[in-house]
Structure formats: C-alpha cells, structure tokens
C-alpha atoms as a PDB file:
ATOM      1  CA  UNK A   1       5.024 -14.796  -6.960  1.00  0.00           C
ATOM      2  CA  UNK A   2       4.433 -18.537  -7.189  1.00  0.00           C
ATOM      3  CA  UNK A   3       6.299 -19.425  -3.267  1.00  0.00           C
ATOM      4  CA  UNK A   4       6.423 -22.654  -4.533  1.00  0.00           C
ATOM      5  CA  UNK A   5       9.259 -21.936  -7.350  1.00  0.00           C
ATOM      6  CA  UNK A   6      12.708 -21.991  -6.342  1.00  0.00           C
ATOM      7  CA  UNK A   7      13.803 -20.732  -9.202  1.00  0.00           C
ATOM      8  CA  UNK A   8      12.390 -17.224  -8.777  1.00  0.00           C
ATOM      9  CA  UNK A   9      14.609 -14.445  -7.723  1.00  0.00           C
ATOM     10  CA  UNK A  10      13.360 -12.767  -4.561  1.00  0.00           C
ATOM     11  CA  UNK A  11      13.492  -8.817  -4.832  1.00  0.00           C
ATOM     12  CA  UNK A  12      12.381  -6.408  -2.386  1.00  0.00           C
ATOM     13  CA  UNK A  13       9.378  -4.180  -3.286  1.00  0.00           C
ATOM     14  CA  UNK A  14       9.189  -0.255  -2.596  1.00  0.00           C
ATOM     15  CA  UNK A  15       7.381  -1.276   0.447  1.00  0.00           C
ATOM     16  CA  UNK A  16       9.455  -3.779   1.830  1.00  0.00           C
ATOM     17  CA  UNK A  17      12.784  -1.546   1.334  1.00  0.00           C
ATOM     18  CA  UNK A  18      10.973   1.280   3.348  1.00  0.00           C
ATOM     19  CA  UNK A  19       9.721  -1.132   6.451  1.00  0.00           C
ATOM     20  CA  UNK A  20      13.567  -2.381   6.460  1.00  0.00           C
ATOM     21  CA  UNK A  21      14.673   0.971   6.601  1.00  0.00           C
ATOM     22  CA  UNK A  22      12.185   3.107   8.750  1.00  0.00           C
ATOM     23  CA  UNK A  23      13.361   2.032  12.375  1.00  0.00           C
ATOM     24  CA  UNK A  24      16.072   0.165  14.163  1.00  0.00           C
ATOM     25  CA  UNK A  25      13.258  -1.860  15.961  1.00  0.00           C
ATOM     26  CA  UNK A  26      14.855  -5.240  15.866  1.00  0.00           C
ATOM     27  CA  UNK A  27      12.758  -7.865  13.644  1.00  0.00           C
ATOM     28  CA  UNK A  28      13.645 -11.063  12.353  1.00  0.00           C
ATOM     29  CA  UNK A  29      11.413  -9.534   9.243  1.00  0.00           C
ATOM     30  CA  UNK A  30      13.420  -7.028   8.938  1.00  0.00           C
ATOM     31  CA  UNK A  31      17.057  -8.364   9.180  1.00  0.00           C
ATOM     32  CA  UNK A  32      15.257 -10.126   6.199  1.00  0.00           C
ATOM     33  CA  UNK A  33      14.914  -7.466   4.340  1.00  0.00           C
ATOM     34  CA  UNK A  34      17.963  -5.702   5.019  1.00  0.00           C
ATOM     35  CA  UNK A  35      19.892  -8.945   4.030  1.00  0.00           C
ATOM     36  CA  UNK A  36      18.235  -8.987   0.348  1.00  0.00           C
ATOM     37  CA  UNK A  37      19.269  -4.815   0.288  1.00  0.00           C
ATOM     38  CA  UNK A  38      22.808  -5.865   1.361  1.00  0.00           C
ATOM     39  CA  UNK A  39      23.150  -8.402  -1.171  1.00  0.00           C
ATOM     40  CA  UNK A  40      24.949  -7.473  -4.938  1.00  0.00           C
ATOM     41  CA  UNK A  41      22.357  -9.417  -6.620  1.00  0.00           C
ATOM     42  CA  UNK A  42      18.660 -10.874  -5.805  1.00  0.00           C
ATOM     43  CA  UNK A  43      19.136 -14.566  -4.739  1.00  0.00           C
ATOM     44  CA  UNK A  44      17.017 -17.503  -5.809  1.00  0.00           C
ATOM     45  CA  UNK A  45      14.709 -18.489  -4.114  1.00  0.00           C
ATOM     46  CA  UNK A  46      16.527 -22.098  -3.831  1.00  0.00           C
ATOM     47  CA  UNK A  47      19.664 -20.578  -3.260  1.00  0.00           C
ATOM     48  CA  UNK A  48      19.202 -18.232  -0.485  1.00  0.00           C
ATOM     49  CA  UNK A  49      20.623 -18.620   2.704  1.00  0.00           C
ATOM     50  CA  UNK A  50      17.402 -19.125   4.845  1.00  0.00           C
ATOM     51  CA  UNK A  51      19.597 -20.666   7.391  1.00  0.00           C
ATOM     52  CA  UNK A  52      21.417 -17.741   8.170  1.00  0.00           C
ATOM     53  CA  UNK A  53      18.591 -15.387   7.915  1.00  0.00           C
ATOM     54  CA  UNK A  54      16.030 -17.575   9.689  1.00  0.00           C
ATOM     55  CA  UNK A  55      17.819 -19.872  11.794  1.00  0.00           C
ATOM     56  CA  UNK A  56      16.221 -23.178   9.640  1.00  0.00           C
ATOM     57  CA  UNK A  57      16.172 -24.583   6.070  1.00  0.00           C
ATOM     58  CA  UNK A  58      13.671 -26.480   6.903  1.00  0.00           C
ATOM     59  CA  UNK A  59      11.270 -25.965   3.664  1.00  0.00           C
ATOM     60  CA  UNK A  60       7.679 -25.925   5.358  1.00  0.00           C
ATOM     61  CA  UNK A  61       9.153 -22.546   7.628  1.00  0.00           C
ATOM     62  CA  UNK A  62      10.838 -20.841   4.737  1.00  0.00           C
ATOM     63  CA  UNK A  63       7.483 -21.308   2.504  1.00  0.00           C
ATOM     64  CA  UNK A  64       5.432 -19.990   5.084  1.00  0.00           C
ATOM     65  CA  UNK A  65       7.874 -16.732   5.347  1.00  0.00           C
ATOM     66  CA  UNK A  66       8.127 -16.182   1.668  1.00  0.00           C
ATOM     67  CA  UNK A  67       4.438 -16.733   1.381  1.00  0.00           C
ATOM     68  CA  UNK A  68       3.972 -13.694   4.620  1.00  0.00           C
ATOM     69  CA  UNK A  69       6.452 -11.151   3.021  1.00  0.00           C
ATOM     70  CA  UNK A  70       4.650 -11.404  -0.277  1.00  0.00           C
ATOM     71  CA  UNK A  71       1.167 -11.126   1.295  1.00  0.00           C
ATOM     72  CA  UNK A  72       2.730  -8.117   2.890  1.00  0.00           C
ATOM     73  CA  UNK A  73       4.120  -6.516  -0.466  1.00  0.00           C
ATOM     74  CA  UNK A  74       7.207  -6.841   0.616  1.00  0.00           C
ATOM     75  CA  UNK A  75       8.753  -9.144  -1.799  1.00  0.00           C
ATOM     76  CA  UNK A  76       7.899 -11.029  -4.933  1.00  0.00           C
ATOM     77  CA  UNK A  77       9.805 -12.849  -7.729  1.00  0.00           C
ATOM     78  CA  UNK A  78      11.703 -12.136 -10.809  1.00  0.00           C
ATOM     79  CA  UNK A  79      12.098 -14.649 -13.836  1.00  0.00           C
ATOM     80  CA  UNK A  80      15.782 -12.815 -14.160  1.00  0.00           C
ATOM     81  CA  UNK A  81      17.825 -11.706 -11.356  1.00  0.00           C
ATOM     82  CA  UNK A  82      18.649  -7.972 -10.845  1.00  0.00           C
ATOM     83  CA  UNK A  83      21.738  -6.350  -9.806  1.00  0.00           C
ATOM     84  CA  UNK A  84      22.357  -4.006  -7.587  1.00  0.00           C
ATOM     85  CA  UNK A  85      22.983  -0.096  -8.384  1.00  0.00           C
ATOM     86  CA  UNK A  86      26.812   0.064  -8.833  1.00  0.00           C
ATOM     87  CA  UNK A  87      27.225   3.804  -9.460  1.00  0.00           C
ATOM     88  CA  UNK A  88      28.811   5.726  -6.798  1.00  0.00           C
ATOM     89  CA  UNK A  89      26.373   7.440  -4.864  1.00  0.00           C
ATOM     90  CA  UNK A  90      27.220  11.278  -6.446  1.00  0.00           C
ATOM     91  CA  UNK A  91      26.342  10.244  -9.678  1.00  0.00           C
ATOM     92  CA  UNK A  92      23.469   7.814  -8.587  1.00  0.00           C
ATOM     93  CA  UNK A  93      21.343   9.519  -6.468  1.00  0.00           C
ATOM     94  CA  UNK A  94      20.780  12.362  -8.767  1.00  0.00           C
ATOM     95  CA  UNK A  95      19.486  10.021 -11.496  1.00  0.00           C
ATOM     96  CA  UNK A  96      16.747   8.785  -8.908  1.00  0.00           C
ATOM     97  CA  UNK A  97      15.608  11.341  -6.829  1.00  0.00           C
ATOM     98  CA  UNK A  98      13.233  13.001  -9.524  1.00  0.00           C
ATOM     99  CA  UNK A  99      11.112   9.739  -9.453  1.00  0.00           C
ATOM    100  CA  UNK A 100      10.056   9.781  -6.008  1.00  0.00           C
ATOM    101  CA  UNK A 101       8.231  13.240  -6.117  1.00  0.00           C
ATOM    102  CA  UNK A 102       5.447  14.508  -8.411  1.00  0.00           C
ATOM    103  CA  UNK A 103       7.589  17.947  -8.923  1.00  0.00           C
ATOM    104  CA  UNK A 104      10.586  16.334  -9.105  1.00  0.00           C
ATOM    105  CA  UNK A 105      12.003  17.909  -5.715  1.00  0.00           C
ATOM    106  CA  UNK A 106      14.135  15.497  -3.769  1.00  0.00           C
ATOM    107  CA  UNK A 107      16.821  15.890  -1.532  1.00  0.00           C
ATOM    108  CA  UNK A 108      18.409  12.725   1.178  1.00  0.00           C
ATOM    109  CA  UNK A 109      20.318  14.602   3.805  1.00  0.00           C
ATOM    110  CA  UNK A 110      22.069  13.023   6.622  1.00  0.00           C
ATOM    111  CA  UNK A 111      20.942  13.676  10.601  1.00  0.00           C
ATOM    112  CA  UNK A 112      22.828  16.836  11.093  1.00  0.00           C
ATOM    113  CA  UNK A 113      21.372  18.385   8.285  1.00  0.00           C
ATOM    114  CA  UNK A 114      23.792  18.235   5.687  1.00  0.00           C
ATOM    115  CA  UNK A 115      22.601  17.841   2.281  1.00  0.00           C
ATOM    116  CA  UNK A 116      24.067  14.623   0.404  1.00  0.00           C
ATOM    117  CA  UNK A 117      22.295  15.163  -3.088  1.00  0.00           C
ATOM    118  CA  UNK A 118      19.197  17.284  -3.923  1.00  0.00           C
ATOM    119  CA  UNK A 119      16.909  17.659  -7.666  1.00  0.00           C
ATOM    120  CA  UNK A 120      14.387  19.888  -8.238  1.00  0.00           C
ATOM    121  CA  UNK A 121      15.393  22.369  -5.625  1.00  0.00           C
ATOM    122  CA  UNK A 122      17.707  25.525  -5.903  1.00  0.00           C
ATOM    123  CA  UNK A 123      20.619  26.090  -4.526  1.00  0.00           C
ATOM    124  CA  UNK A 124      19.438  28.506  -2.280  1.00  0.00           C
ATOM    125  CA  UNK A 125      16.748  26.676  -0.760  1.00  0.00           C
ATOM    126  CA  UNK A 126      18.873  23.418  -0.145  1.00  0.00           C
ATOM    127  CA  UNK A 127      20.114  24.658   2.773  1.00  0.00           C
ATOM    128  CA  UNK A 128      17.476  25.321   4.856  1.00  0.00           C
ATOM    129  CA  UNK A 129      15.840  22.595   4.003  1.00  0.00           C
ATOM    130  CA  UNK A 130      18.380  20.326   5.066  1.00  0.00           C
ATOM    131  CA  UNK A 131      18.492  21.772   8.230  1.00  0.00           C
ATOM    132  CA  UNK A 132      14.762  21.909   8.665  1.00  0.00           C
ATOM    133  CA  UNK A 133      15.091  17.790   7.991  1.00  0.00           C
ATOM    134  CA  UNK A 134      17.515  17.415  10.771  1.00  0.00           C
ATOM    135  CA  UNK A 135      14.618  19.671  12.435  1.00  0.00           C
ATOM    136  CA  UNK A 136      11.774  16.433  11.767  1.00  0.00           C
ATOM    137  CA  UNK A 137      13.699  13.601  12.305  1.00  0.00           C
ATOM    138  CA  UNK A 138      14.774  15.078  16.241  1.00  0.00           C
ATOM    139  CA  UNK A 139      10.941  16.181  16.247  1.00  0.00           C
ATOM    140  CA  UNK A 140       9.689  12.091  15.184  1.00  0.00           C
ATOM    141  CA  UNK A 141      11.952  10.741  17.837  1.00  0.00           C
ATOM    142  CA  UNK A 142      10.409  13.372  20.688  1.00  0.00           C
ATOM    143  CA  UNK A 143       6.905  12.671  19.579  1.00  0.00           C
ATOM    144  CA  UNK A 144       7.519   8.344  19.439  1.00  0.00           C
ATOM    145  CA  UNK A 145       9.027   8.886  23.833  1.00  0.00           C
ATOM    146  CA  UNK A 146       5.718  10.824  23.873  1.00  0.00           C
ATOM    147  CA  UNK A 147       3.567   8.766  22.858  1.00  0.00           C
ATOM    148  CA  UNK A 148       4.838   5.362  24.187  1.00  0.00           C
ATOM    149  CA  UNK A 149       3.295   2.834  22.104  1.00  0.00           C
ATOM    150  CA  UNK A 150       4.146   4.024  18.896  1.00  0.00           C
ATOM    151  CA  UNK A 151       7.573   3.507  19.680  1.00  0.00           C
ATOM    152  CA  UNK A 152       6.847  -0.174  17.782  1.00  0.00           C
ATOM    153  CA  UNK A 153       6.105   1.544  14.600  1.00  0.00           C
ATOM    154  CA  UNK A 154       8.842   3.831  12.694  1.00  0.00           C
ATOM    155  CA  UNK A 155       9.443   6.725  13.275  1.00  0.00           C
ATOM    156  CA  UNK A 156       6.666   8.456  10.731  1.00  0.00           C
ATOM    157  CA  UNK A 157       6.663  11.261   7.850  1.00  0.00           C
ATOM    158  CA  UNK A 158       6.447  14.768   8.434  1.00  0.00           C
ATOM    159  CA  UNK A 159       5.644  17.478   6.251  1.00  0.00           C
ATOM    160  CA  UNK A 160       4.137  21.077   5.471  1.00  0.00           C
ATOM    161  CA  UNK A 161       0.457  20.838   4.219  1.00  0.00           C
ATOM    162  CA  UNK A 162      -1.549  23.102   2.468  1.00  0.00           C
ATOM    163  CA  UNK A 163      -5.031  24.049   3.490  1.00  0.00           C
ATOM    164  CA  UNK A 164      -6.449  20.972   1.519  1.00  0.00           C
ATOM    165  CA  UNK A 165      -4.441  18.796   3.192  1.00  0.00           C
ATOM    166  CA  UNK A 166      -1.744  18.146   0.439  1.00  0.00           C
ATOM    167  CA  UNK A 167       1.824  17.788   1.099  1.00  0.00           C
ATOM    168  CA  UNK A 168       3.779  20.731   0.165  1.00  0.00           C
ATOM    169  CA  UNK A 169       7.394  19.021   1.878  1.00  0.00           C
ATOM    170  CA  UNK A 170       7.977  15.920   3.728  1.00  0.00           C
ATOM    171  CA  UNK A 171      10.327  14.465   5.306  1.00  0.00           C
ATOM    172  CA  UNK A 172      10.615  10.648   5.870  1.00  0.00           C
ATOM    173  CA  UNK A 173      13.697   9.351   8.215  1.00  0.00           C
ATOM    174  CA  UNK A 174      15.151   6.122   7.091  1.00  0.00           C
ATOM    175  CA  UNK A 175      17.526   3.922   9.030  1.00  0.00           C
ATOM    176  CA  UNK A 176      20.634   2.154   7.203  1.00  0.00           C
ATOM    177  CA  UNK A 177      21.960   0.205   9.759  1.00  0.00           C
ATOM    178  CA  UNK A 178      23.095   2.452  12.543  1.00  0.00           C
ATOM    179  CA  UNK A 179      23.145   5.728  10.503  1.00  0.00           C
ATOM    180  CA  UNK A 180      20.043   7.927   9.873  1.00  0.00           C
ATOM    181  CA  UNK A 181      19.013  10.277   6.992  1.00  0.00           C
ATOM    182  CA  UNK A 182      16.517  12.274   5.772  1.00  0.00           C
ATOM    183  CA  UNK A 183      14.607  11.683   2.502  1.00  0.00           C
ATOM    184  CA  UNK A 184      12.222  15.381   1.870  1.00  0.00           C
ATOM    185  CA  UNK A 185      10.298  14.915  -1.015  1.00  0.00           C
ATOM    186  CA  UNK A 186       8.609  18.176  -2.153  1.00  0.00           C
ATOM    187  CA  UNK A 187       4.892  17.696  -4.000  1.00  0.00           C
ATOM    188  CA  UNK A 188       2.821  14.466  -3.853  1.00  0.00           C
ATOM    189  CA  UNK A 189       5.524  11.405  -2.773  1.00  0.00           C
ATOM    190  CA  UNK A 190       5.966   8.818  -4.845  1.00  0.00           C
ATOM    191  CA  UNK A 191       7.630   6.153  -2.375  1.00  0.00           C
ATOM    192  CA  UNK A 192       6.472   3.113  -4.738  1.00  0.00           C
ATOM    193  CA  UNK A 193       8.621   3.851  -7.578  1.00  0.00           C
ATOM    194  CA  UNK A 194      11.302   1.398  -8.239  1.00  0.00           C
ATOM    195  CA  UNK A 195      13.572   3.786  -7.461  1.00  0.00           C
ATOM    196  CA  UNK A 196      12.715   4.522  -4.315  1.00  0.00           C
ATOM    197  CA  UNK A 197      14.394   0.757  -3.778  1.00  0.00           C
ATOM    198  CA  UNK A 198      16.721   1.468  -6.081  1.00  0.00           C
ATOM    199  CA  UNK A 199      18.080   3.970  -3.764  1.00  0.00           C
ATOM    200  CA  UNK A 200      17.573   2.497  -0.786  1.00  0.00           C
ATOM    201  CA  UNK A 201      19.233  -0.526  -2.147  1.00  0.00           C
ATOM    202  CA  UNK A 202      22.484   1.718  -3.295  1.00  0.00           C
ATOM    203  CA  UNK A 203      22.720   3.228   1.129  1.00  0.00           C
ATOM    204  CA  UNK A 204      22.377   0.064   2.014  1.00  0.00           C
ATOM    205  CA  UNK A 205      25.320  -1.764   0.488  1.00  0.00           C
ATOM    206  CA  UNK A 206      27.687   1.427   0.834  1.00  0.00           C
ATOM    207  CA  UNK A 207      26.965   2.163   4.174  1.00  0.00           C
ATOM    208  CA  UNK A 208      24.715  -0.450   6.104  1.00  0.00           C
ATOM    209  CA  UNK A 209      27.621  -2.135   7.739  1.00  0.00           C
ATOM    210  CA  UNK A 210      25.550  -4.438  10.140  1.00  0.00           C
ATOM    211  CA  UNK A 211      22.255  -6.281   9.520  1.00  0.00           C
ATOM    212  CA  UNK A 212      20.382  -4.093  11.885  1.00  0.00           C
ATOM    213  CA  UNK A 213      18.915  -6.176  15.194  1.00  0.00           C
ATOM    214  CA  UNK A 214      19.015  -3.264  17.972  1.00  0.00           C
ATOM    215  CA  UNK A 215      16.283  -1.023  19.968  1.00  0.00           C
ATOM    216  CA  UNK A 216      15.416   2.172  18.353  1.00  0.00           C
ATOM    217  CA  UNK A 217      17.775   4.901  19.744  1.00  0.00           C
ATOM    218  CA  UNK A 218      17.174   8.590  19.054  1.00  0.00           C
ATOM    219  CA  UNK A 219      19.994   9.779  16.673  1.00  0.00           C
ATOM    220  CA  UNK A 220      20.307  13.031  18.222  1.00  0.00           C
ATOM    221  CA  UNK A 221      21.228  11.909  21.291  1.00  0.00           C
ATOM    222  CA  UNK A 222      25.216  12.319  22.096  1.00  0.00           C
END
C-alpha cells in the first residue's frame, strides 16, 4: 500500500484481525485494529478518524502509523472499499469455517464449551470437542500466570500433534472485546485466508461492544 494515498481504503489483513483479537492486553495498536473490525465498511485512508483512534490528525504521526501496521502485515489498501459480512452469524459462519482448515474441520465455540457453529466434524464428535476447547483456553491462561513474561503476548494455540509434529486439532482463543471463544481447527490451519478476517470481522461488529483497552483477565475466573 502506497501510505502516501488517501484515497486507499485501509482493510485489516488475516494477521492484523488475529493480533486484535488474541488478548485483551491494552494497545493503542490494537484499539486500531479493533476499530477498522468494528466499522461497516473499510474507511479511506483520508477519511478515517485518526483523531479518535490516535489522539492526533496531525499527518506526519498518522503516516508513520499506517506505514508500521503495513510493515507489520497488518493492514494494506484497497482501490474499492469492502463491506462488512452482513449475514447473521448461523448462516455465516458455516460458509467460512471450511477455509481456515486443510480438512475442512472447524468449529468457534464460546468459553464454556458450547459449540456456536462447527464444519467438517460430526455430530458426535462436536461435543467433546467443544468442551475439550473450553479445556485449552483455561489451560493458556494457567500456563501465561506461569510463565510471567509471556503474559505480554496472547494467549497462544494449542493442539494435538502427531508424531511428526503436525497438528491433528488446535485450538486458538480469540478475544472480542470482553468475551472469549474458541476457534479448533482440525488438519493444517489456514489462519491467512480471507476468511479467517472475514469471520473475525462478522464477532466483532455483533458482539465486540467496547474497543478493547483493559489487562488480560483469565475468562474462567468467576
């Protein structure tokens, strides 16, 4: 993306929709990001409100932060703006959960366990995987108190591997706004598809009800 264009629209890449969505760690970054997955369509450049998401308009600070995000990967720009998904989530979700895994096994539960939507898998082994995703996300929390530092980085995948090494099931926790989920993925993950931010995206403006700016909590406390 040309940061110099203000007639670009700015839209979120895979990878910037999963940093805004891994933790609650508060980040003017991600408040950012979170902002562009709140919003119904992506903003020009020109026309975004960098004074409510940065606390300036003035141009030299906003180049240098759209010129950082897209060094990251995080965003880049569109000739033609893009809307967001406006599907409810039952009949969304199961058109783009088959994209994120090489098998085409997907599920997003919530925190407690309970499945939302699932493809790929049966009906009999929805269940308990569901529950074994509660299972990960209370087990990433435990493991981040443990091992102190880490608690500046999100909360982390985990999985079932084979005795290669390749993921069999894994289970990423994403954050939209205060509320937690679970996205398993069985098979090799394929987090940089478009929908991936697609779906991420539709969570976001249904139920992220705050631009997220507090500490990392564990949702299984309480």
């Amino acid at each position: 993306m040309n940061t110099l264009r203000e007639d670009l629209h700015l839209c979120i890449t895979p990878a910037g929709a999963f940093h805004a969505t891994a933790t609650q760690e508060a980040s003017q970054d991600r408040a950012l990001l979170f902002s562009l997955l709140h919003a119904a369509w992506t903003p020009r450049c020109g026309e975004a409100p960098w004074q409510e998401w940065l606390g300036s308009s003035e141009p030299t600070r906003i180049l240098e932060t759209v010129a950082r995000l897209e060094g990251l990967g995080w965003i880049w720009g569109l000739e033609e703006p893009e809307q967001a998904p406006t599907d409810t989530l039952e009949r969304l979700l199961p058109t783009l959960l088959p994209d994120l895994s090489s098998t085409g096994q997907a599920m997003l539960a919530d925190q407690q366990g309970l499945q939302i939507a699932f493809s790929g898998f049966n009906e009999s082994q929805a269940q308990p995987i569901a529950a074994i995703s509660a299972d990960a996300i209370a087990l990433a929390f435990r493991c981040r108190r443990i091992l102190g530092e880490a608690e500046r980085l999100g909360p982390g995948a985990w999985g079932m591997i084979d005795a290669a090494g390749h993921s069999q099931l894994g289970v990423w926790p994403l954050c939209i706004g205060t509320k937690w989920f679970a996205l398993v993925i069985g098979g090799r993950p394929r987090l940089n598809h478009p929908s991936f931010t697609r779906l991420l995206w539709a969570l976001v403006r249904r139920l992220g009800d705050s631009i997220p700016l507090i500490q990392a909590s564990n949702p299984t406390a309480g």
